[in-house]
C-alpha atoms as a PDB file:
ATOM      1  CA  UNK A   1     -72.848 -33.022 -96.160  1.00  0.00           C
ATOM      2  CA  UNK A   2     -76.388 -31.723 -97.185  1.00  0.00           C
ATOM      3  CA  UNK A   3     -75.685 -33.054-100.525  1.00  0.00           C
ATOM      4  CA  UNK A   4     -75.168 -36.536 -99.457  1.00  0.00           C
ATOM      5  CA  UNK A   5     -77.895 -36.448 -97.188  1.00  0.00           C
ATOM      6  CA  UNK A   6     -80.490 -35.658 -99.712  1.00  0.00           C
ATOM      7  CA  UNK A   7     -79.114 -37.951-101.744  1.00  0.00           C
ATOM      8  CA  UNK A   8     -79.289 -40.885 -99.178  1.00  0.00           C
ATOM      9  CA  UNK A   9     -82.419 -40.232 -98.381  1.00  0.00           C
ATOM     10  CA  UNK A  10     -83.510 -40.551-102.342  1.00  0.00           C
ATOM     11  CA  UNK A  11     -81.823 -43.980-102.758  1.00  0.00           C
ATOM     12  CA  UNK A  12     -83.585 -45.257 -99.848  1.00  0.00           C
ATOM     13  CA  UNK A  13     -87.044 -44.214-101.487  1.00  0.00           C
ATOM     14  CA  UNK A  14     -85.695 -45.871-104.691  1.00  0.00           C
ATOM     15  CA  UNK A  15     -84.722 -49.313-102.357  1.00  0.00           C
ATOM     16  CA  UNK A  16     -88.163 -49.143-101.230  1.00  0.00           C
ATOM     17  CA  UNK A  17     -90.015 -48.971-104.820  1.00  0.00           C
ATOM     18  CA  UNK A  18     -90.599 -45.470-104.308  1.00  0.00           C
ATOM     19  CA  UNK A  19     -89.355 -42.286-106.103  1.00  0.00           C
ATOM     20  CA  UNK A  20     -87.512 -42.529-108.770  1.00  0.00           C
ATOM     21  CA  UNK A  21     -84.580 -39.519-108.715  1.00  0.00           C
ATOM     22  CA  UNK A  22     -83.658 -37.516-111.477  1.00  0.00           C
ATOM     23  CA  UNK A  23     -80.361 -39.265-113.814  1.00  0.00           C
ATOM     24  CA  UNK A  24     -78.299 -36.354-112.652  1.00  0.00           C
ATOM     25  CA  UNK A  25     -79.231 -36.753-109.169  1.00  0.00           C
ATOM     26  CA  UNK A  26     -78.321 -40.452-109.162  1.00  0.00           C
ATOM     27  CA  UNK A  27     -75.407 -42.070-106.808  1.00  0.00           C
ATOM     28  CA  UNK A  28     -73.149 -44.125-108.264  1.00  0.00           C
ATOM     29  CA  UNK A  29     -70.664 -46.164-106.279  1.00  0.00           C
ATOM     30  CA  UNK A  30     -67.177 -47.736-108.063  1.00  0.00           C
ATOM     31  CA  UNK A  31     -65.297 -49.998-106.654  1.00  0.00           C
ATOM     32  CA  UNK A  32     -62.101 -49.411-108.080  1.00  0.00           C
ATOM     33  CA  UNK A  33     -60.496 -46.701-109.955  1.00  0.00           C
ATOM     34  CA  UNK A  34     -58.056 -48.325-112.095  1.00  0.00           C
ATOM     35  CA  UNK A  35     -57.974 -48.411-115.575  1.00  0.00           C
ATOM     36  CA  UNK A  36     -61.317 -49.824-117.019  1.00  0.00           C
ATOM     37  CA  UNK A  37     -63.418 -47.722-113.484  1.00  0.00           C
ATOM     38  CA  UNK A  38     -61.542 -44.672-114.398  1.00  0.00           C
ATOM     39  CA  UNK A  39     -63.037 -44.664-118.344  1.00  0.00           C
ATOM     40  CA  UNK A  40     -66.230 -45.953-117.170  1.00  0.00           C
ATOM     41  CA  UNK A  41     -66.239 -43.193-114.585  1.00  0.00           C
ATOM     42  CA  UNK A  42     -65.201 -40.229-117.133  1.00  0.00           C
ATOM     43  CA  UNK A  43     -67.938 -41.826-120.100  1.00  0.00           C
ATOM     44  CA  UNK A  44     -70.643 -41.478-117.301  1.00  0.00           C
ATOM     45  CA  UNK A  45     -68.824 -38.314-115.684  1.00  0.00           C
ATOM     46  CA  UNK A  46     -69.362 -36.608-119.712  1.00  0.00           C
ATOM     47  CA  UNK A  47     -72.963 -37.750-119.646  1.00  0.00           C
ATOM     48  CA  UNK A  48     -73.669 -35.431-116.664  1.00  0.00           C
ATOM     49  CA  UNK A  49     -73.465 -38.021-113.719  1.00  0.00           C
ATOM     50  CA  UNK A  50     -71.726 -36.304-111.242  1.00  0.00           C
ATOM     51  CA  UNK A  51     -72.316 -38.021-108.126  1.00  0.00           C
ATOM     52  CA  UNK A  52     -69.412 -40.450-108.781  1.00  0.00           C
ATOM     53  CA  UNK A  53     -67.666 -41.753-105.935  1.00  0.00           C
ATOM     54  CA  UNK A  54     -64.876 -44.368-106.602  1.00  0.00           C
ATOM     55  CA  UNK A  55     -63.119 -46.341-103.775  1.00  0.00           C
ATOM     56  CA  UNK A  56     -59.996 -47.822-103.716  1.00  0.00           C
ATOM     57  CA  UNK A  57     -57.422 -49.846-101.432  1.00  0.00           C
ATOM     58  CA  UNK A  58     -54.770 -47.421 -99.468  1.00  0.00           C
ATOM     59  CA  UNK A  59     -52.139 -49.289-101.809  1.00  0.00           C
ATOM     60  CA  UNK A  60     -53.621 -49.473-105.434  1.00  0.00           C
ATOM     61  CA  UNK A  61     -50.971 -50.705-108.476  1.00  0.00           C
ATOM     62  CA  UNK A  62     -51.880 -49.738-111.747  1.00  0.00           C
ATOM     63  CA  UNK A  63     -50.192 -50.415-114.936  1.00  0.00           C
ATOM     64  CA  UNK A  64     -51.683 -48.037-116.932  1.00  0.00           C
ATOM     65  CA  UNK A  65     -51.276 -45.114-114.417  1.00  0.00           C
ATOM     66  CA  UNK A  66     -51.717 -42.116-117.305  1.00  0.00           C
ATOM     67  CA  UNK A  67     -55.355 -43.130-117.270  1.00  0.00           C
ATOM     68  CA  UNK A  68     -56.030 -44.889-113.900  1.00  0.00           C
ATOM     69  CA  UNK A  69     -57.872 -42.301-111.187  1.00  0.00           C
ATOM     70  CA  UNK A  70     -56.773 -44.398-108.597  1.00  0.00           C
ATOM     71  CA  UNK A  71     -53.178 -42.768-109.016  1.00  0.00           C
ATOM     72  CA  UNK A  72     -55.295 -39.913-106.988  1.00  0.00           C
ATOM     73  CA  UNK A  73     -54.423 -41.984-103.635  1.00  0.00           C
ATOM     74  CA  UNK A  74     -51.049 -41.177-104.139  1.00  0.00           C
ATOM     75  CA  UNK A  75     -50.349 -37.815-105.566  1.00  0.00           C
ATOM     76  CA  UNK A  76     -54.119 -36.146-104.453  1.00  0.00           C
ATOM     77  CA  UNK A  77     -55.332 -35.579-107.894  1.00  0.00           C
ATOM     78  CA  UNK A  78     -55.077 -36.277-111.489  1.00  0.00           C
ATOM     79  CA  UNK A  79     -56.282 -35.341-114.564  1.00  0.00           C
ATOM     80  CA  UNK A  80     -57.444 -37.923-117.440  1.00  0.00           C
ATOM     81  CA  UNK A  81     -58.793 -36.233-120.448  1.00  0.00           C
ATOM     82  CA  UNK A  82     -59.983 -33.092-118.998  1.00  0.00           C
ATOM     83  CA  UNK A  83     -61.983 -35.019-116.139  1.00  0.00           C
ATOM     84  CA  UNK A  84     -60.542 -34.366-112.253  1.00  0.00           C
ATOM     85  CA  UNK A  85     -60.018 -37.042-109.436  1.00  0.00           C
ATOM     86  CA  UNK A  86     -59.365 -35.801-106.306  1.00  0.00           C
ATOM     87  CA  UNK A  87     -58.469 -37.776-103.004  1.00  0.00           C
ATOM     88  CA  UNK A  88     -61.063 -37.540-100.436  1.00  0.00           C
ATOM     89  CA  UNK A  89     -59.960 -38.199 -96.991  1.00  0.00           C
ATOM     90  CA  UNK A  90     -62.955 -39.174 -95.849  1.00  0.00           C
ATOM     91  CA  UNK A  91     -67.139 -38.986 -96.469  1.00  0.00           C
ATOM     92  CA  UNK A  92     -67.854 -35.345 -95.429  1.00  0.00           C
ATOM     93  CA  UNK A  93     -64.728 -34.086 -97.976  1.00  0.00           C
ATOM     94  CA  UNK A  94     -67.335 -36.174-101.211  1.00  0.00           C
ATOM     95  CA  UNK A  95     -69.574 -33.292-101.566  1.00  0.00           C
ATOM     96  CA  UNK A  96     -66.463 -30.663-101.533  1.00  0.00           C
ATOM     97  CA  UNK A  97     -65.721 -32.524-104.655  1.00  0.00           C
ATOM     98  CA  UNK A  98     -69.014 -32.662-106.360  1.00  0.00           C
ATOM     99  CA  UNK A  99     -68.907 -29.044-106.002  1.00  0.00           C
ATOM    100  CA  UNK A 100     -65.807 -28.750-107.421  1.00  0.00           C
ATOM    101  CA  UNK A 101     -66.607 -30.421-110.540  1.00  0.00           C
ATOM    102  CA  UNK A 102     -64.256 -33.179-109.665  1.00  0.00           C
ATOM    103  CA  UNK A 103     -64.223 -37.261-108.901  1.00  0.00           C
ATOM    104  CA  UNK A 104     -63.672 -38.339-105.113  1.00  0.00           C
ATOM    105  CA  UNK A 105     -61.742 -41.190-104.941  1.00  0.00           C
ATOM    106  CA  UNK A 106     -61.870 -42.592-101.161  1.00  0.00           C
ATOM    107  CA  UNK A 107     -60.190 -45.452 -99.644  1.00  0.00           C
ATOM    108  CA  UNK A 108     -61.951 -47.848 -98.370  1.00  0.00           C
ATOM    109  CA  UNK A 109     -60.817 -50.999 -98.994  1.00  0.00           C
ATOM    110  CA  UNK A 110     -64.223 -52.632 -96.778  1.00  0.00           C
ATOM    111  CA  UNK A 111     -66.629 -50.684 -98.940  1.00  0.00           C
ATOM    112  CA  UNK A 112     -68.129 -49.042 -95.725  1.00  0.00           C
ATOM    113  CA  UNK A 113     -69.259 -45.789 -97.263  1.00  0.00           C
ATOM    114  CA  UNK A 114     -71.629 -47.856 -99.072  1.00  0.00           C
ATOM    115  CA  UNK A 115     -73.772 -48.195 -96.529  1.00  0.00           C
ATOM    116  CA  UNK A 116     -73.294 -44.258 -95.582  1.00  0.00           C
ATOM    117  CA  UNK A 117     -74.057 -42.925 -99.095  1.00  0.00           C
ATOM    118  CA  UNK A 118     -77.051 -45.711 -99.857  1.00  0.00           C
ATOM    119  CA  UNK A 119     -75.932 -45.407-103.651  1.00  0.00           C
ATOM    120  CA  UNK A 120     -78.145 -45.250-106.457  1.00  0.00           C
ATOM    121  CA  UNK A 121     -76.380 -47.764-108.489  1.00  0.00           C
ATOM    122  CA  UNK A 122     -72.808 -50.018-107.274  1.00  0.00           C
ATOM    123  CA  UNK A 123     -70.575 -50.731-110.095  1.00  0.00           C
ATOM    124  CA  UNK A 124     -68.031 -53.510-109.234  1.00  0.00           C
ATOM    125  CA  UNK A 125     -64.922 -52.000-111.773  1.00  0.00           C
ATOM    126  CA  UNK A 126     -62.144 -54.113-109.578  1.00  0.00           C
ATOM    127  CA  UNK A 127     -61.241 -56.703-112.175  1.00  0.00           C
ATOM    128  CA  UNK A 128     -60.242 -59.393-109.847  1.00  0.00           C
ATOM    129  CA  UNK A 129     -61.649 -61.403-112.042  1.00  0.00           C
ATOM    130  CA  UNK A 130     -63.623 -62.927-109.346  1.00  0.00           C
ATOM    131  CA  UNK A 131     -66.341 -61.380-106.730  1.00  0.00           C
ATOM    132  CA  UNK A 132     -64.574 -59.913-103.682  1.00  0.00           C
ATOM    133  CA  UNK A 133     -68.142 -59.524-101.715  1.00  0.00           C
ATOM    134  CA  UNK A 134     -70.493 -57.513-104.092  1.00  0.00           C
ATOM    135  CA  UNK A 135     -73.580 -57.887-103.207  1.00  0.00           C
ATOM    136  CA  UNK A 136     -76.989 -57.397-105.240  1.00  0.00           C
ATOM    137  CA  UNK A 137     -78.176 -55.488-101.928  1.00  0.00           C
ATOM    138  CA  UNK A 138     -75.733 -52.862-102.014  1.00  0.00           C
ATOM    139  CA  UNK A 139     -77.969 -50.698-104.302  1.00  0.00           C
ATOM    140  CA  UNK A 140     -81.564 -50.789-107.008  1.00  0.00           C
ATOM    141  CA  UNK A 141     -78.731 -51.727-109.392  1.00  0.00           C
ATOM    142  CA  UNK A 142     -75.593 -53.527-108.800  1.00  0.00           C
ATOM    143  CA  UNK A 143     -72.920 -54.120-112.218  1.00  0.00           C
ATOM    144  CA  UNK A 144     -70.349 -55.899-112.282  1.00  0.00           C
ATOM    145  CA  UNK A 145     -67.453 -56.061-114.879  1.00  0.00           C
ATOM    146  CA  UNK A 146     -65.993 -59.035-116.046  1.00  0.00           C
ATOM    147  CA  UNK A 147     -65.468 -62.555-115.087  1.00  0.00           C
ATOM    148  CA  UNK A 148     -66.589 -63.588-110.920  1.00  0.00           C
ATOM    149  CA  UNK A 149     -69.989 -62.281-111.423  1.00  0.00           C
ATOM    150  CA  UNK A 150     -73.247 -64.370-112.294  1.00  0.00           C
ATOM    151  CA  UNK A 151     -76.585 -61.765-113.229  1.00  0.00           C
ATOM    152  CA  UNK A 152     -79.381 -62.324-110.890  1.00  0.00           C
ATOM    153  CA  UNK A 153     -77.163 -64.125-108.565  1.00  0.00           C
ATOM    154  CA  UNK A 154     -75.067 -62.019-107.143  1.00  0.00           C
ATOM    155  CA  UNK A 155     -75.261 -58.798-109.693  1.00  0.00           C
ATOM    156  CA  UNK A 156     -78.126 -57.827-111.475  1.00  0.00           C
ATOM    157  CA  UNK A 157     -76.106 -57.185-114.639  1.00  0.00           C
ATOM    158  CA  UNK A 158     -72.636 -58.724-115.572  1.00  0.00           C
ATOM    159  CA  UNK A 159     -70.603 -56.699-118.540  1.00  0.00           C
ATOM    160  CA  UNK A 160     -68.118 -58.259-120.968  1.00  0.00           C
ATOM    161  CA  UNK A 161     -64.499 -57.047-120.642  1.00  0.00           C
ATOM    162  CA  UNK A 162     -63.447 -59.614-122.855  1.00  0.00           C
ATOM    163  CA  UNK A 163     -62.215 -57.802-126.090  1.00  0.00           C
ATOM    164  CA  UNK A 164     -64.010 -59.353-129.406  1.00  0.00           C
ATOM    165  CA  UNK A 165     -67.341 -59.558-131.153  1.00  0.00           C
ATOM    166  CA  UNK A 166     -69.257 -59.364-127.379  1.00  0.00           C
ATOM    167  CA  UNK A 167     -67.252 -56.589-126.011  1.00  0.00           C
ATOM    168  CA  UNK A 168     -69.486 -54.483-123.831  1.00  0.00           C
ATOM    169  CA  UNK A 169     -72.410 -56.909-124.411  1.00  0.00           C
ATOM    170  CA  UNK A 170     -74.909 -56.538-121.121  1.00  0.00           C
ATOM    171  CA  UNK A 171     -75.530 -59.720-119.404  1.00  0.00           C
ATOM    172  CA  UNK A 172     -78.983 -59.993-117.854  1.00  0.00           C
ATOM    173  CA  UNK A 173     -78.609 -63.911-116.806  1.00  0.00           C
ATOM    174  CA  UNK A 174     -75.528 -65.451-116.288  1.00  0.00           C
ATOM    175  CA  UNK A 175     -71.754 -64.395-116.643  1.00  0.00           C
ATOM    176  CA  UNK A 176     -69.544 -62.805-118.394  1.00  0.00           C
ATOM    177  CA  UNK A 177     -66.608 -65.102-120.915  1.00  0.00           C
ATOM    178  CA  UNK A 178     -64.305 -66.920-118.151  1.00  0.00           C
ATOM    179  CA  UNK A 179     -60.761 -65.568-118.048  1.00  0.00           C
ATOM    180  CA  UNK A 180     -58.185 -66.676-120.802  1.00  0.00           C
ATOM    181  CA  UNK A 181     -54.986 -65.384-118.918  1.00  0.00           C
ATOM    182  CA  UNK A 182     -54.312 -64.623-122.847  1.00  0.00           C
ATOM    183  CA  UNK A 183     -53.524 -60.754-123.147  1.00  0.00           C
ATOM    184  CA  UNK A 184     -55.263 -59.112-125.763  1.00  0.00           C
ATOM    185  CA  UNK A 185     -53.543 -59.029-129.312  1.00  0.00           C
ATOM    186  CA  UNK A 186     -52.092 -55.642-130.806  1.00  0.00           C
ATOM    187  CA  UNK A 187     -50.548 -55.704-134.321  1.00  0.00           C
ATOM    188  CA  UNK A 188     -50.641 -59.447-133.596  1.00  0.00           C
ATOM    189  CA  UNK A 189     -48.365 -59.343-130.325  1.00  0.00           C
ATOM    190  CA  UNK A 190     -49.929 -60.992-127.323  1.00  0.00           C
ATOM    191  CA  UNK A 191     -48.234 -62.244-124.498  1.00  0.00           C
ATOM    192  CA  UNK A 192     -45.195 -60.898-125.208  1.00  0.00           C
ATOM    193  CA  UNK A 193     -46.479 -57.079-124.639  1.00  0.00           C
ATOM    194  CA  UNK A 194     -46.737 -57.708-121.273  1.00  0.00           C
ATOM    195  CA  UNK A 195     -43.765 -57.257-118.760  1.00  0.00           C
ATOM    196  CA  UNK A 196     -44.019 -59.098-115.802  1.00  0.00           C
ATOM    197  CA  UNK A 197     -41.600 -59.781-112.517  1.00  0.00           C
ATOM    198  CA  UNK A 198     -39.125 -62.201-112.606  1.00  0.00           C
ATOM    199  CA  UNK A 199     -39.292 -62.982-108.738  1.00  0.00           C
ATOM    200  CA  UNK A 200     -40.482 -61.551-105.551  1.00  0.00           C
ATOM    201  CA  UNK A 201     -39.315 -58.644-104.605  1.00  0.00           C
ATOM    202  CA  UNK A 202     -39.194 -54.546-105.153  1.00  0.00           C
ATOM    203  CA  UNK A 203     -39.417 -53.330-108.848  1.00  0.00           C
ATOM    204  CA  UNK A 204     -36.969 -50.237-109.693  1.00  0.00           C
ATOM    205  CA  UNK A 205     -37.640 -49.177-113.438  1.00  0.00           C
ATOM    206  CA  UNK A 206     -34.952 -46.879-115.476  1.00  0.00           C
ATOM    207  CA  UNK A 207     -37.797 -46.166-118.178  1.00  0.00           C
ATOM    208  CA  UNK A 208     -40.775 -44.572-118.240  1.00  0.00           C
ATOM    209  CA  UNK A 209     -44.662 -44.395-119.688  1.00  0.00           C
ATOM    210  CA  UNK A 210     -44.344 -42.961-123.047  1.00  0.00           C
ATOM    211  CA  UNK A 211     -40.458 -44.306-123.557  1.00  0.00           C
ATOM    212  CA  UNK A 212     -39.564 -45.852-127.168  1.00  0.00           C
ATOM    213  CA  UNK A 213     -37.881 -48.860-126.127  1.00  0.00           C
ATOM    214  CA  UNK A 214     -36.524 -52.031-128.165  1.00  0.00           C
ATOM    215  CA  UNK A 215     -36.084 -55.489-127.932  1.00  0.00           C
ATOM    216  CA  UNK A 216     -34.177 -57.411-125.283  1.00  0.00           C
ATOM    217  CA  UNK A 217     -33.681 -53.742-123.922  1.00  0.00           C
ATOM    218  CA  UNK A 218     -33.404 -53.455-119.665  1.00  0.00           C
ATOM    219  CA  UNK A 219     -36.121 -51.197-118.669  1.00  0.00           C
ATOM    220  CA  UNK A 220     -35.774 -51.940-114.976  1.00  0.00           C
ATOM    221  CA  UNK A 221     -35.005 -55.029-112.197  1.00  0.00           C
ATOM    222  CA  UNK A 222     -36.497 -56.782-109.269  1.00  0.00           C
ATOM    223  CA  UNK A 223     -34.138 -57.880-106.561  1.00  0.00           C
ATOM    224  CA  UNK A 224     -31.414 -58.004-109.413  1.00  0.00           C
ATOM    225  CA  UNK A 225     -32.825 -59.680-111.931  1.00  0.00           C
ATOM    226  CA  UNK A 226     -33.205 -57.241-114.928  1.00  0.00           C
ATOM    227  CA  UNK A 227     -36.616 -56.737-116.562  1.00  0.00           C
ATOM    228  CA  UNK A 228     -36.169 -56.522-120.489  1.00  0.00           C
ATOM    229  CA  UNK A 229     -38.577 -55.458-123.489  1.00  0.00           C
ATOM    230  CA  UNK A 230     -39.306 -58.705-125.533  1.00  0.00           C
ATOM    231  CA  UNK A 231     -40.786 -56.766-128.473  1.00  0.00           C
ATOM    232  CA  UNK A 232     -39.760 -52.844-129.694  1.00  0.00           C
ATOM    233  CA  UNK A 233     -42.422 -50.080-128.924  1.00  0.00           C
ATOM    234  CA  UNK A 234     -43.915 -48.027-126.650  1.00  0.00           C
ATOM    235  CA  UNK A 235     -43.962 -48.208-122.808  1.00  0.00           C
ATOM    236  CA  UNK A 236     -47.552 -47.684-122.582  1.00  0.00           C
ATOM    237  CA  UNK A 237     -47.901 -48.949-119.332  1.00  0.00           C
ATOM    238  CA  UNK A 238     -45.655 -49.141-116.311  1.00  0.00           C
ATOM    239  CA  UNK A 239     -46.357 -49.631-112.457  1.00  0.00           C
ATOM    240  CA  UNK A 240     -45.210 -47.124-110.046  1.00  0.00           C
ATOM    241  CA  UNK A 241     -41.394 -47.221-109.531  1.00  0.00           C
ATOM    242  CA  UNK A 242     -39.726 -48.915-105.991  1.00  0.00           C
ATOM    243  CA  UNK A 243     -43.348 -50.962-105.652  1.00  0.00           C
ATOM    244  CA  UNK A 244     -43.374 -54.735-103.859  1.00  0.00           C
ATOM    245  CA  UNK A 245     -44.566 -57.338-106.557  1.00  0.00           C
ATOM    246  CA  UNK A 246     -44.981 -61.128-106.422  1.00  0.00           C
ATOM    247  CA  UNK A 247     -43.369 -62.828-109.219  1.00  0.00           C
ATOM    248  CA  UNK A 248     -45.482 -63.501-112.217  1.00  0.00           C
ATOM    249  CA  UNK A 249     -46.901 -59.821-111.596  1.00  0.00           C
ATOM    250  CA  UNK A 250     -47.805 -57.867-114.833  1.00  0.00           C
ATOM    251  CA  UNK A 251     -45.652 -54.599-113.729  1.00  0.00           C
ATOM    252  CA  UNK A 252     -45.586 -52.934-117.358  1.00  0.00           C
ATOM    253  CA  UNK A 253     -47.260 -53.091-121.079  1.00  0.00           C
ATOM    254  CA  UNK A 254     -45.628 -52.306-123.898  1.00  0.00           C
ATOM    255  CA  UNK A 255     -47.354 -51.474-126.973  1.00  0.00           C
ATOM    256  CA  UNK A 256     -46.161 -52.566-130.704  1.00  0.00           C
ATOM    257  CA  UNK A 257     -47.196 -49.713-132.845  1.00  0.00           C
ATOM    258  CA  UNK A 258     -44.303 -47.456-131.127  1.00  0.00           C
ATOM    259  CA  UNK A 259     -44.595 -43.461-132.143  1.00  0.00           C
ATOM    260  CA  UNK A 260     -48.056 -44.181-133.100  1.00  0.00           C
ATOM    261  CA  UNK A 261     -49.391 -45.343-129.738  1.00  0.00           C
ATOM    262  CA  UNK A 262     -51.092 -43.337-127.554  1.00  0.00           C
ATOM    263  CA  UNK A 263     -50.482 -43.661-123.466  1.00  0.00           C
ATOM    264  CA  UNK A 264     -52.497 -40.924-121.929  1.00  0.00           C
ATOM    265  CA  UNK A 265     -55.912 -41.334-123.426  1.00  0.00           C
ATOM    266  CA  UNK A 266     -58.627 -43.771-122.821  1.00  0.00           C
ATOM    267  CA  UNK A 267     -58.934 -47.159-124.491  1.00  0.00           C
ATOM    268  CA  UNK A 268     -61.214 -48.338-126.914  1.00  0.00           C
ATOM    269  CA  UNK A 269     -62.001 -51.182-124.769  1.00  0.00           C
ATOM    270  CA  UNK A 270     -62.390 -49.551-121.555  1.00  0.00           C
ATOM    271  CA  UNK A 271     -64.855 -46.566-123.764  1.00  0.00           C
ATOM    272  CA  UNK A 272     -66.572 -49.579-124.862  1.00  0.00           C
ATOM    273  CA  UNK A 273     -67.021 -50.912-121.057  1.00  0.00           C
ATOM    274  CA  UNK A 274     -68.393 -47.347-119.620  1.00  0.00           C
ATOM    275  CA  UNK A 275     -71.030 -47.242-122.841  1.00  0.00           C
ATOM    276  CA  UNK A 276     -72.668 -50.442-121.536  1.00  0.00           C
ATOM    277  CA  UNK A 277     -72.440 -48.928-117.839  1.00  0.00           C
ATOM    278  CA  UNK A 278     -74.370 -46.231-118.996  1.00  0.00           C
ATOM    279  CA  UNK A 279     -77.230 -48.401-120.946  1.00  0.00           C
ATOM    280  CA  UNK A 280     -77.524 -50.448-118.279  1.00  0.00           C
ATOM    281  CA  UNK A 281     -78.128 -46.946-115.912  1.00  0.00           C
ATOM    282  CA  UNK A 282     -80.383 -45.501-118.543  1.00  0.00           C
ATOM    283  CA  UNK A 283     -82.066 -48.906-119.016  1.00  0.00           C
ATOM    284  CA  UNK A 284     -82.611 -49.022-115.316  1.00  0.00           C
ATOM    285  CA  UNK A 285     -83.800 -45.480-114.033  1.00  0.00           C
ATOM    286  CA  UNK A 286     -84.778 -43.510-117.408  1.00  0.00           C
ATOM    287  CA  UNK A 287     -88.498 -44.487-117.063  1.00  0.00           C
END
């Protein structure tokens, strides 16, 4: 716990206007460790942050669970592109991890370690397209991802998620590009990548991540009502199997370029994301 102390007692100087810590001695709070936290987390992780913690629900559902840290909650660690996340049961197992070279992911739904670790910097990586409670007190620099947020309101910087010419632009005053609802275009497919549930109920897939599959082929039901592939390609996404979903729930992605897609590396757009985390960080506390 020494390691946490110190480092509490640091962002509390910083909260006050006073010392400013060294970058590798920094805090940094996620909220969230799906997808886009878990390349955000690994671009700042390779730039020699290692006081990551990322905090998650007891219950997260990721689609793209290759490269989501919060799969960590479930199966105690995992491994995305060299970079470690380890389940931390509670605060005193966090500097463990640091030791270890690793990411803790704890959950804690509430965000009550916040106020135990006095972070450095809160990054808001959720992507509920709307603000669940962040708060521009919760650290010297709060960032939030994505639609919800408004810069110098409730965040002091807002980052766009929305893929196109202002992908990972930093917002200083206002918000980020409201949400479409459109999915992203790959080798012109849109909507039609996506698999979502027919109805209410528990999904059971009979594919997997990384599966060729074609068009109008089952990969899986809820309740009975089969869950078919609307374009040919690769399963490049897929929620965990036996998991309760509403209907309209995006439980899968499948991705049009087939052999040539790639499952269990991070995206372009979520690299993009953590390189405007990390200017805003630099931007904020190299002086």
């Amino acid at each position: 716990m020494d390691a946490i102390e110190n480092n509490m007692t640091d962002a509390a100087q910083v909260n006050e206007g006073g010392h400013v810590p060294s970058l590798k001695d920094l805090v940094i709070v996620i909220k969230g460790a799906g997808e886009m936290a878990t390349g955000l987390a690994c671009r700042l992780f390779r730039a020699n942050f290692r006081h990551l913690v990322m905090l998650e629900t007891d219950m997260p559902m990721a689609v793209r669970r290759c490269v989501s840290f919060c799969e960590a909650v479930y199966d105690g660690a995992i491994t995305v592109e060299g970079i470690t996340a380890r389940n931390a049961g509670n605060l005193s197992e966090i500097s463990r991890i640091w030791d270890a070279g690793e990411i803790p992911v704890l959950v804690d739904p509430g965000w009550v370690v916040i106020s135990d670790l006095v972070p450095h910097v809160v990054i808001d990586a959720i992507i509920a397209k709307k603000n669940l409670g962040t708060g521009m007190g919760e650290a010297p620099l709060v960032i939030g991802l994505g639609p919800g947020f408004c810069a110098g309101e409730d965040v002091h910087c807002v980052i766009e998620t929305n893929r196109g010419h202002d992908l990972g632009r930093i917002i200083e005053k206002g918000s980020a590009q409201a949400d479409t609802g459109i999915p992203g275009i790959i080798c012109g497919v849109s909507a039609d990548r996506v698999l979502r549930s027919p109805c209410d109920g528990q999904f059971e897939s009979i594919r997997v991540i990384g599966d060729l599959v074609k068009k109008n082929e089952i990969l899986g039901q809820v309740d009975g009502i089969a869950v078919t592939a609307k374009i040919d390609g690769m399963i490049r996404g897929m929620i965990r199997n036996r998991t309760r979903v509403p209907a309209g729930c995006k439980i899968g992605d499948i991705d049009p370029r087939g052999s040539a897609a790639v499952h269990n590396t991070i995206s372009e757009k979520a690299r993009a994301v953590g390189g405007a985390v990390l200017e805003a960080i630099l931007k904020r506390y190299n002086q």
